[in-house]
C-alpha atoms as a PDB file:
ATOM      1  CA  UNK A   1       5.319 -14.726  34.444  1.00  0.00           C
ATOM      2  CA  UNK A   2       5.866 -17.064  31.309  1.00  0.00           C
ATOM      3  CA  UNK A   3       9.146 -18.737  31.173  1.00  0.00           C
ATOM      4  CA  UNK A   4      11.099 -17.515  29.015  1.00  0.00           C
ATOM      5  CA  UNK A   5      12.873 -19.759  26.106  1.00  0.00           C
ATOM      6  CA  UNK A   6      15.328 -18.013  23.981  1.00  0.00           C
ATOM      7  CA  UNK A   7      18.711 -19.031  25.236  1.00  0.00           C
ATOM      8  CA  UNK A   8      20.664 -19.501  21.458  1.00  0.00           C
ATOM      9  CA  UNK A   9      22.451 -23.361  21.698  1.00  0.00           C
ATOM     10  CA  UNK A  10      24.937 -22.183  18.621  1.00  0.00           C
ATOM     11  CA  UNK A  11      28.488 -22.801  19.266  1.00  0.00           C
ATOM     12  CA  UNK A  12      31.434 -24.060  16.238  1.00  0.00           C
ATOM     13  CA  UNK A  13      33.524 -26.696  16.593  1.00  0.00           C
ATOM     14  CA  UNK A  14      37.289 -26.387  15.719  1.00  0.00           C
ATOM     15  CA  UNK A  15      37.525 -27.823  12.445  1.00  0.00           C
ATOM     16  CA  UNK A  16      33.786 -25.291  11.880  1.00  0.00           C
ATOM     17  CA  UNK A  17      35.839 -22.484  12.776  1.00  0.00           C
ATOM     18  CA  UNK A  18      38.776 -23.292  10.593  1.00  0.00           C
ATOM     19  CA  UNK A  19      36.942 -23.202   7.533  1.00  0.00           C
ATOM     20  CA  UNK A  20      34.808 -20.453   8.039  1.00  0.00           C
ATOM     21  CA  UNK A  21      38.113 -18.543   8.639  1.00  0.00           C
ATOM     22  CA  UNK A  22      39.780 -19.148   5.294  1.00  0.00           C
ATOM     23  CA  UNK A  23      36.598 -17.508   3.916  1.00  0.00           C
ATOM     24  CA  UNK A  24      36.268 -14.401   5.923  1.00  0.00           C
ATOM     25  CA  UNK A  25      37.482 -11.159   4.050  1.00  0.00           C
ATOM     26  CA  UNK A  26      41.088 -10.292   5.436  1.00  0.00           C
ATOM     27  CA  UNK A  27      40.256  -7.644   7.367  1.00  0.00           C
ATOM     28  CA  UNK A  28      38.158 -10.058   9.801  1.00  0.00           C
ATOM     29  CA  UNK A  29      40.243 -13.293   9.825  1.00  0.00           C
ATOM     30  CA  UNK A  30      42.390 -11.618  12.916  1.00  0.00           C
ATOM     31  CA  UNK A  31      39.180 -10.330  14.717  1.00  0.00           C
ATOM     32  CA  UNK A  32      37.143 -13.319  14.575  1.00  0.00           C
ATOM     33  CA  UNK A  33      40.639 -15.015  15.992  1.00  0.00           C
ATOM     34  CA  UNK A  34      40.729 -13.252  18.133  1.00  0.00           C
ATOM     35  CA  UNK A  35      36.880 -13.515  19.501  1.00  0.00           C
ATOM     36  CA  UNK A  36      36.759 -17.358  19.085  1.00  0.00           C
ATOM     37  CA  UNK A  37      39.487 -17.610  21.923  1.00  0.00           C
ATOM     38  CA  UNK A  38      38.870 -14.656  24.265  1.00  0.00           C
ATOM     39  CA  UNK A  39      35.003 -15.185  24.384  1.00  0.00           C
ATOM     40  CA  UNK A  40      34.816 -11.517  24.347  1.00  0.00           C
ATOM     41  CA  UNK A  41      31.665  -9.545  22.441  1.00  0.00           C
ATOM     42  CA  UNK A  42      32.070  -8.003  19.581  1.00  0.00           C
ATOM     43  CA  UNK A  43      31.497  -4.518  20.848  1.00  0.00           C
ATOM     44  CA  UNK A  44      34.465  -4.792  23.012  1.00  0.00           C
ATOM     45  CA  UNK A  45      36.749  -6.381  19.919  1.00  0.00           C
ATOM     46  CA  UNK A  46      35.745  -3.263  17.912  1.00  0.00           C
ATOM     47  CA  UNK A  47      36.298  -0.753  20.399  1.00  0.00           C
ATOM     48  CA  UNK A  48      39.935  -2.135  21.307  1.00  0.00           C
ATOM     49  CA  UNK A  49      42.580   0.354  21.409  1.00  0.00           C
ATOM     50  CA  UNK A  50      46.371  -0.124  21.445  1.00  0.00           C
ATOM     51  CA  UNK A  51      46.612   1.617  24.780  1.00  0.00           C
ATOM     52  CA  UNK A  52      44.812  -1.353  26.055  1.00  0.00           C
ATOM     53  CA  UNK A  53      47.554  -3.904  24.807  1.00  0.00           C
ATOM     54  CA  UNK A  54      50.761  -4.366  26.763  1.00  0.00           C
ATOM     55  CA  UNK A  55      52.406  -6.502  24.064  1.00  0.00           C
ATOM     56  CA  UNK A  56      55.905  -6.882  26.502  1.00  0.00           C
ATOM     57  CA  UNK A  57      53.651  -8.424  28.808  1.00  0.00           C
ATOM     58  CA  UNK A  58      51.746 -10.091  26.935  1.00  0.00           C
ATOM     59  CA  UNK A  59      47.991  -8.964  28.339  1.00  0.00           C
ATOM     60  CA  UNK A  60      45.216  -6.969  27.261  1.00  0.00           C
ATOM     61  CA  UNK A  61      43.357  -4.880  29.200  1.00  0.00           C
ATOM     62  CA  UNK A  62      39.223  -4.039  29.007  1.00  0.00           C
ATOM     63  CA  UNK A  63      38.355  -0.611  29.711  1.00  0.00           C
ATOM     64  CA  UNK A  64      35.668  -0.798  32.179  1.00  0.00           C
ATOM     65  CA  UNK A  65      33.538   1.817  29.510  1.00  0.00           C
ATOM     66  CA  UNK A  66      33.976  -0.324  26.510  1.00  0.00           C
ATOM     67  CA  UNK A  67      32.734  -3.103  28.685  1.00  0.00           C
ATOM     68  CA  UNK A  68      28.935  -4.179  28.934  1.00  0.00           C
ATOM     69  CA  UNK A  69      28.730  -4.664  32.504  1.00  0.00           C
ATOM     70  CA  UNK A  70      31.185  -2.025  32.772  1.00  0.00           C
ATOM     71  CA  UNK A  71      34.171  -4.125  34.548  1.00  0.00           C
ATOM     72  CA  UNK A  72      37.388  -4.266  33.199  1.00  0.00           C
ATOM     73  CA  UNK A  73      39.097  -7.390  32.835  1.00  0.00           C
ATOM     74  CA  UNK A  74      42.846  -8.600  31.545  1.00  0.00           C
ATOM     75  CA  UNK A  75      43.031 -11.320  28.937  1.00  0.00           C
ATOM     76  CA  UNK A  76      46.566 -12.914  29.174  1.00  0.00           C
ATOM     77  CA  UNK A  77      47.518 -13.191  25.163  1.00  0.00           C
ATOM     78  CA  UNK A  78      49.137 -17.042  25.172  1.00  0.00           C
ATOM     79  CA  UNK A  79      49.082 -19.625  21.857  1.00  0.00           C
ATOM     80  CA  UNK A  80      47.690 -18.501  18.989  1.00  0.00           C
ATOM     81  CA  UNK A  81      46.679 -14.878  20.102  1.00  0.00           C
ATOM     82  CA  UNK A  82      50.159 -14.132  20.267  1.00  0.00           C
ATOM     83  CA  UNK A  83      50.378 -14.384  16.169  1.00  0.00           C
ATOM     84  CA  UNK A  84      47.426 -12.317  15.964  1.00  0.00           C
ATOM     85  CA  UNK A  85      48.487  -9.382  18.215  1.00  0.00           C
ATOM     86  CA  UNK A  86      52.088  -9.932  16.465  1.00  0.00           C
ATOM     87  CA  UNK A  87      50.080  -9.636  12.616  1.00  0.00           C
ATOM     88  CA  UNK A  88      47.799  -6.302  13.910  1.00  0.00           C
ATOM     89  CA  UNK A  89      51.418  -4.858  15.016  1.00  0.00           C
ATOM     90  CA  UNK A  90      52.454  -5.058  11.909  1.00  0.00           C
ATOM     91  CA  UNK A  91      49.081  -3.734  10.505  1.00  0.00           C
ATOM     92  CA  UNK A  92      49.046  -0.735  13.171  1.00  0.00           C
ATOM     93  CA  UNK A  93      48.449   2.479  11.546  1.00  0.00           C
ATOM     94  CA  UNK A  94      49.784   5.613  13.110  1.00  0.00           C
ATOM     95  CA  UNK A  95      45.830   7.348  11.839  1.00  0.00           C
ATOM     96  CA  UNK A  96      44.487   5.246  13.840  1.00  0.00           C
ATOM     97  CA  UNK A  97      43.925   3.747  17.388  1.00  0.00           C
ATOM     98  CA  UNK A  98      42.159   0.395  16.867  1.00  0.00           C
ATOM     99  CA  UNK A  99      43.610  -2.606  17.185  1.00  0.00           C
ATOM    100  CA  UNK A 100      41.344  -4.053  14.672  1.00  0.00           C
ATOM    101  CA  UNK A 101      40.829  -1.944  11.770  1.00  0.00           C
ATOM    102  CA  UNK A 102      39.463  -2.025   7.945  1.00  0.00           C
ATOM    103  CA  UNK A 103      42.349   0.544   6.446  1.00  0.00           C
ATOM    104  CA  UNK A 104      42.228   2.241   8.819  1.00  0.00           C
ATOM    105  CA  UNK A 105      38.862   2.356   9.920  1.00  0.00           C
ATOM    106  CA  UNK A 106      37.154   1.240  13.021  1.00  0.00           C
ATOM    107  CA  UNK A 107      35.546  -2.543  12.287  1.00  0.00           C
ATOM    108  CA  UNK A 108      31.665  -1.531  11.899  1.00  0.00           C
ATOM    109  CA  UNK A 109      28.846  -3.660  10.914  1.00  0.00           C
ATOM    110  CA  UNK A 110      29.956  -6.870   9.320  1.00  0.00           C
ATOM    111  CA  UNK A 111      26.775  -9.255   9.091  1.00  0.00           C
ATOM    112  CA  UNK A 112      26.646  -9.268   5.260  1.00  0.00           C
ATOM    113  CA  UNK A 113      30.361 -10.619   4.804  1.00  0.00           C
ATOM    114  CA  UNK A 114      29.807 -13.117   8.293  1.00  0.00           C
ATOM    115  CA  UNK A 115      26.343 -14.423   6.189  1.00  0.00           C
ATOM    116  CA  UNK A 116      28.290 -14.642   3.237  1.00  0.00           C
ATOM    117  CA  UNK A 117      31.280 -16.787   4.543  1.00  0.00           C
ATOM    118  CA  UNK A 118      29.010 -18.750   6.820  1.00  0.00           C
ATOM    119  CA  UNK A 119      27.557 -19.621   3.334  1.00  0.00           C
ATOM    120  CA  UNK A 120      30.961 -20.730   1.626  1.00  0.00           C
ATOM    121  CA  UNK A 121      32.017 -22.570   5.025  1.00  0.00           C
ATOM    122  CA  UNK A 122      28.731 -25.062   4.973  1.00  0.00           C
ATOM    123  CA  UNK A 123      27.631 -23.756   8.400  1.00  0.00           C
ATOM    124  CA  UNK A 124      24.758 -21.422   7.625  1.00  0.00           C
ATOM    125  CA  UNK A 125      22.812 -19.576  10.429  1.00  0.00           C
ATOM    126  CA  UNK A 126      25.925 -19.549  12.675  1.00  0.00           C
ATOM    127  CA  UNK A 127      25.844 -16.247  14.753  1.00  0.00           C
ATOM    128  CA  UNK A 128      29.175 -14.160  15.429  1.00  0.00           C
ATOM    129  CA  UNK A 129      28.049 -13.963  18.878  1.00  0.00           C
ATOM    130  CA  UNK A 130      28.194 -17.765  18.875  1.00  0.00           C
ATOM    131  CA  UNK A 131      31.957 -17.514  18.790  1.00  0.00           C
ATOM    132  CA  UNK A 132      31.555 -16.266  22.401  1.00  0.00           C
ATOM    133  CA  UNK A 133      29.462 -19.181  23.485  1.00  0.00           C
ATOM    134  CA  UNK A 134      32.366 -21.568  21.461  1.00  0.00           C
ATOM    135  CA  UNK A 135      35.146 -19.902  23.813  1.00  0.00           C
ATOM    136  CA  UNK A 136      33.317 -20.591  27.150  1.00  0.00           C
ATOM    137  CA  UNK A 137      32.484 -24.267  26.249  1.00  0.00           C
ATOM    138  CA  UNK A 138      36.498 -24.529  24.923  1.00  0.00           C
ATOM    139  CA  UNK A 139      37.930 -23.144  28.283  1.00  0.00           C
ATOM    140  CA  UNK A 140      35.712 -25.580  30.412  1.00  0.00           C
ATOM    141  CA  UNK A 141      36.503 -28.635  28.092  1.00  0.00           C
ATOM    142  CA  UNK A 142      40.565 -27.521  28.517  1.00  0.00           C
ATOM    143  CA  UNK A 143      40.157 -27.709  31.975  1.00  0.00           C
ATOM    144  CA  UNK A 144      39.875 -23.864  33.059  1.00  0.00           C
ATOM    145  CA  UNK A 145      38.165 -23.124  36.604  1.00  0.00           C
ATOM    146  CA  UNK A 146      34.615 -21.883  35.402  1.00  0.00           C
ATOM    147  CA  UNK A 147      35.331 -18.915  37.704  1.00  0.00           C
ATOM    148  CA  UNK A 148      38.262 -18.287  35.584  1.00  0.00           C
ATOM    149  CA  UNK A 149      36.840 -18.559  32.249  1.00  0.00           C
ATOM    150  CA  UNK A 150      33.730 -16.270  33.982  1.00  0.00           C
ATOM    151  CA  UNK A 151      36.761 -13.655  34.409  1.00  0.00           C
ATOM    152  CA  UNK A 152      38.292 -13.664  31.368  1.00  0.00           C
ATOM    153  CA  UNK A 153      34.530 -13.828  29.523  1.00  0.00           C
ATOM    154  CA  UNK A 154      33.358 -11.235  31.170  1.00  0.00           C
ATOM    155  CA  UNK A 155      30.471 -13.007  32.778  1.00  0.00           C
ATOM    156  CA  UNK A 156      29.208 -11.681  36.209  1.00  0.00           C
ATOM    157  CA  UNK A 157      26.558 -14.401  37.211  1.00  0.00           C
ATOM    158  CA  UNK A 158      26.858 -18.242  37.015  1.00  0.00           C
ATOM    159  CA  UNK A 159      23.048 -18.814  35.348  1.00  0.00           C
ATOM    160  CA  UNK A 160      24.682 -16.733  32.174  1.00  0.00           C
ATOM    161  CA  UNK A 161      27.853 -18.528  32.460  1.00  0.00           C
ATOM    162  CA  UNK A 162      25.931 -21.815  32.344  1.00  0.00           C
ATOM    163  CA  UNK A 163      23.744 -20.898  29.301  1.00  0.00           C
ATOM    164  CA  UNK A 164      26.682 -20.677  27.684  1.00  0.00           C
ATOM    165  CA  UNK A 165      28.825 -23.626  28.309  1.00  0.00           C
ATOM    166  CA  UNK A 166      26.751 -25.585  25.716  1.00  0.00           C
ATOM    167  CA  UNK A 167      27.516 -29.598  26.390  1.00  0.00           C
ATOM    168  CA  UNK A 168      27.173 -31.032  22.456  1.00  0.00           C
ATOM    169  CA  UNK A 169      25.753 -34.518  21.858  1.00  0.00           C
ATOM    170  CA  UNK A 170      29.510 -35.361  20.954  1.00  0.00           C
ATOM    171  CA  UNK A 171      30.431 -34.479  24.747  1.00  0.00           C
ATOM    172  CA  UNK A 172      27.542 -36.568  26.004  1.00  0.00           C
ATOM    173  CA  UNK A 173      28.827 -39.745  23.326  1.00  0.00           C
ATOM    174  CA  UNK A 174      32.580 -38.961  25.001  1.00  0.00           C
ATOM    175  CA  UNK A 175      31.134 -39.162  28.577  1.00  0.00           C
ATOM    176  CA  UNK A 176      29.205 -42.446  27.830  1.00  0.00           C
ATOM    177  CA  UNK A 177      32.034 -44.060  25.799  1.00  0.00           C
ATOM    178  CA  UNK A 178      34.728 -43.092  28.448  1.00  0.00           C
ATOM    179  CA  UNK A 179      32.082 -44.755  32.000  1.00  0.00           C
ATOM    180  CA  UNK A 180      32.613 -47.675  29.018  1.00  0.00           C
ATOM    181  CA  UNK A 181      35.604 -48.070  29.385  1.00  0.00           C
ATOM    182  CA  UNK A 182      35.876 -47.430  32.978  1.00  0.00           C
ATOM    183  CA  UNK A 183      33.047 -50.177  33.586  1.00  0.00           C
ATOM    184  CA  UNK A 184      34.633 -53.137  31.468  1.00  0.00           C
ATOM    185  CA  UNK A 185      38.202 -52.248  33.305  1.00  0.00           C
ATOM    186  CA  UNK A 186      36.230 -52.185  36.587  1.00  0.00           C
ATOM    187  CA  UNK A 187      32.809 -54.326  36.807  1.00  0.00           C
ATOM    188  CA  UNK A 188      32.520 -53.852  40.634  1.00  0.00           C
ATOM    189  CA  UNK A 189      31.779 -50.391  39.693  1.00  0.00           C
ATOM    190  CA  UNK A 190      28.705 -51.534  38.459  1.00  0.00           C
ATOM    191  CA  UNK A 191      27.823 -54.656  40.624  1.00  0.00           C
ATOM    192  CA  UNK A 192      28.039 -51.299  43.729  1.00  0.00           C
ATOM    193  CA  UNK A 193      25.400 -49.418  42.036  1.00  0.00           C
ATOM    194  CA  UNK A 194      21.836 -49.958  43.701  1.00  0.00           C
END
């Protein structure tokens, strides 16, 4: 067989994601929130209903048939998904059971206005799926368990998992400058080394 070479490298850093933000339409600023910090797919953002939200507990639930490898999962809503389950509350429509909704209407298709603000933000060719490939590589750099962030992702083998904690040429310049540091404070470390 030929080896296959198509794993995608995108990811946005935070200051990326900020401006491409102010520049979505309205409608998607609270959706793409919410998919830069659950690391959820897109399918299962649209498909989100408000019987899957337990805002007194703060969690949301997957429905194992909205999900691609059809397991459910809970997402614990903490920091900044708080405000955007707090914001679709107060958008919730009585016509409708999405969580995320254009007036009313489940969220379909929305490549032309992602292009478009991708455009205004400076960071053309950025992929919304990339947002899911940001989360993963955020949870491991805050310190979650990989197995963790593989539960709350939604990722059933390590090999995925590990295409998509992306390690930037930043981390690598952070790794070198911290064994720096370490060194100068410490040269036995390096007078041990063979």
């Amino acid at each position: 067989m030929l080896e296959e070479n198509n794993a995608r490298q995108g990811f946005l850093d935070h200051a990326g994601f900020l401006s491409l933000r102010e520049v979505l339409p309205a409608y998607l600023k609270d959706p793409v929130t919410f998919l830069y910090h659950s690391g959820w797919r897109v399918s299962e953002m649209r498909a989100l209903e408000w019987r899957d939200v337990d805002l007194s507990g703060k969690v949301v639930r997957l429905r194992p048939e909205i999900s691609k490898n059809k397991d459910g999962r809970l997402l614990p809503l903490e920091g900044e998904l708080v405000a955007v389950f707090a914001r679709a509350k107060d958008l919730r429509r009585l016509d409708c059971p999405y969580v995320f909704h254009a007036d009313g209407q489940k969220i379909g298709d929305f490549k032309k206005a992602w292009k478009t603000a991708c455009k205004k933000a400076g960071i053309e060719g950025t992929l919304v799926h990339d947002l899911r490939r940001t989360a993963v590589r955020n949870m491991v750099r805050a310190g979650v368990r990989e197995r963790v962030a593989m539960a709350l992702t939604g990722h059933k083998t390590r090999s995925i998992f590990d295409r998509y904690n992306i390690v930037s040429e930043a981390d690598l310049h952070e790794a070198s400058n911290g064994f720096n540091r370490i060194s100068k404070s410490n040269p036995k470390l390096l007078s041990s080394c063979p």
